[in-house]
Protein backbone atom coordinates (compact mmCIF):
# COMPACT_ATOMS: atom_id res chain seq x y z
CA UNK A 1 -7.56 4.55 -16.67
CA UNK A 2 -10.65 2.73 -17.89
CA UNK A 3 -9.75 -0.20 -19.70
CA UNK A 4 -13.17 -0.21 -21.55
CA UNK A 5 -13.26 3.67 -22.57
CA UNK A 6 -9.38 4.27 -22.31
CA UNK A 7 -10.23 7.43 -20.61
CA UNK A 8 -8.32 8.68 -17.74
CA UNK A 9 -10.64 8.97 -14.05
CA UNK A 10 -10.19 11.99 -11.98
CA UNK A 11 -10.90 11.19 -8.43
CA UNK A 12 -11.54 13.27 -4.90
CA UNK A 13 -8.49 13.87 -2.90
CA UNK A 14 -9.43 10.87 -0.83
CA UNK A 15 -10.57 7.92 -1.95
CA UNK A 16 -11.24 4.22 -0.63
CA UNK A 17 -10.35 1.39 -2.44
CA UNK A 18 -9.69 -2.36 -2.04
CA UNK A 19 -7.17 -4.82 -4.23
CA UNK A 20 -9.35 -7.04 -6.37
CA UNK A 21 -8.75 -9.61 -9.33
CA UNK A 22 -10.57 -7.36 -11.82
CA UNK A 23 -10.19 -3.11 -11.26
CA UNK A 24 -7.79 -0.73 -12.15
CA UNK A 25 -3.98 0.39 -11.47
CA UNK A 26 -4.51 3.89 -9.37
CA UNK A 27 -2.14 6.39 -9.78
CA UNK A 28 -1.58 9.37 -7.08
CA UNK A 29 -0.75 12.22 -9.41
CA UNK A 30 1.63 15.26 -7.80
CA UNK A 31 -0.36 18.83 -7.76
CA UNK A 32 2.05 21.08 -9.79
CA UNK A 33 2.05 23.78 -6.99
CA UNK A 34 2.79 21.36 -4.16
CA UNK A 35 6.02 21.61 -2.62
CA UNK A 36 6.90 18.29 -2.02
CA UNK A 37 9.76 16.14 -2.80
CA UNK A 38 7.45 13.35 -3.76
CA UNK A 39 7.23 11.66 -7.18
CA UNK A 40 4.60 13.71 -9.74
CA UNK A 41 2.97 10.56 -10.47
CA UNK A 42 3.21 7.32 -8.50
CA UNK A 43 1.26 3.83 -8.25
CA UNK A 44 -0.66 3.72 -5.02
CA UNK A 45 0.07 0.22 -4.90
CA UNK A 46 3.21 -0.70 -6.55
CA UNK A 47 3.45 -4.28 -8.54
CA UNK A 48 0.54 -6.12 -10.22
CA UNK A 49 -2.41 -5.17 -7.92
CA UNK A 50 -5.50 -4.17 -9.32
CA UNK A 51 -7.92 -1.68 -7.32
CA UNK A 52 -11.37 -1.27 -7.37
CA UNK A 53 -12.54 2.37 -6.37
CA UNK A 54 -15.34 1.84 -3.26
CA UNK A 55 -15.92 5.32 -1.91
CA UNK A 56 -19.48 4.19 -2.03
CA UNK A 57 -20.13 0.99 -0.93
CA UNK A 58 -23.51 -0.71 -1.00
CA UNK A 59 -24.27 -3.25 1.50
CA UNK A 60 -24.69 -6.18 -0.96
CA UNK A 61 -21.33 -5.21 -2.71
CA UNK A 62 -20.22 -8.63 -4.09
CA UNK A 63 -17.12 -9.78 -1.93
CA UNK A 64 -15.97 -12.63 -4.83
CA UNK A 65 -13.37 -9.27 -6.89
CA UNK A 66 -11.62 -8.97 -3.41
CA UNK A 67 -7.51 -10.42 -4.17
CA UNK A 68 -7.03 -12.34 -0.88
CA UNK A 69 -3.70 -13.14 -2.05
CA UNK A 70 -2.58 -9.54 -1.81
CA UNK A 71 -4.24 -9.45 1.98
CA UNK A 72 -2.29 -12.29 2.66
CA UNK A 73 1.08 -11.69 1.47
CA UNK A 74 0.66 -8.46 3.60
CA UNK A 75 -0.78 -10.33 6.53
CA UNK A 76 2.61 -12.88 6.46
CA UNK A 77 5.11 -9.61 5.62
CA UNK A 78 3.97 -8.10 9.11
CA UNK A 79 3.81 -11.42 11.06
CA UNK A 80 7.51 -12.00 9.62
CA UNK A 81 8.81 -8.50 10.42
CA UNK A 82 7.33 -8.81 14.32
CA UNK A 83 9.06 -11.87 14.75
CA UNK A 84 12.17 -11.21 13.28
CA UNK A 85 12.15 -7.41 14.18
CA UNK A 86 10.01 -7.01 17.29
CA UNK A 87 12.39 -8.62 20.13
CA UNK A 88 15.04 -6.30 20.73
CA UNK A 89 18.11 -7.33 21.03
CA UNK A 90 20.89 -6.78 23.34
CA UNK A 91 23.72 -4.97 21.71
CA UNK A 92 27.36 -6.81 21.66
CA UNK A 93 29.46 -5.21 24.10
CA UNK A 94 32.47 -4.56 22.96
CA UNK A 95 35.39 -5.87 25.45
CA UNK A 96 37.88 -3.23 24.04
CA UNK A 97 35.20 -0.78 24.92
CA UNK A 98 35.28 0.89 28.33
CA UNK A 99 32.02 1.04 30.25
CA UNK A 100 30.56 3.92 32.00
CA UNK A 101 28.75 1.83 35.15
C-alpha cells in the first residue's frame, strides 16, 4: 500500500524487489481459484523490512535506500547454519543395538 495515496498497488505475477530503509511492506495475495494450501495473503518478507519494487532498474538507481542490515543478518544466518549444520555427524551407535557388518 502507498503510504502517500493509501491506495493498494497491484503488481505482475513476478516482481523484483530489494529491502530498503524507506519502501513498502509487499504482500503475496492467494488467487481465489488456486488450489493451494498456502496462506490467501502473506508478507513476502516477514518482520519489519521494507521493500522497494525495482522491476525496472535504471543504471544510476541510488544505492543509499538499500537496508544492509537485513543483507547482513541473512549473510550471518547462513554462515551460522553451515557451520553448525553442514558437517555431518556420525550417529551414536547404540551398544544395545546389534550391527549388521
Amino acid at each position: 500500500m502507498d503510504k502517500s495515496t493509501g491506495e493498494k498497488k497491484i503488481y505482475n505475477k513476478l516482481i523484483r524487489y530489494y529491502i530498503s530503509n524507506t519502501g513498502e511492506k509487499l504482500l503475496k495475495v492467494k488467487n481465489e481459484d488456486s488450489d493451494s494450501g498456502a496462506a490467501n495473503v502473506s508478507q513476502v518478507e516477514a518482520g519489519e523490512w521494507l521493500a522497494t519494487v525495482c522491476n525496472h532498474l535504471k543504471k544510476d538507481h541510488p544505492l543509499d535506500n538499500i537496508n544492509y542490515d537485513y543483507y547482513i543478518e541473512r549473510a550471518e544466518r547462513i554462515i551460522y547454519k553451515i557451520q553448525t549444520e553442514g558437517k555431518k555427524r556420525k550417529a551414536a551407535v547404540n551398544p544395545n543395538q546389534l550391527t549388521l557388518f
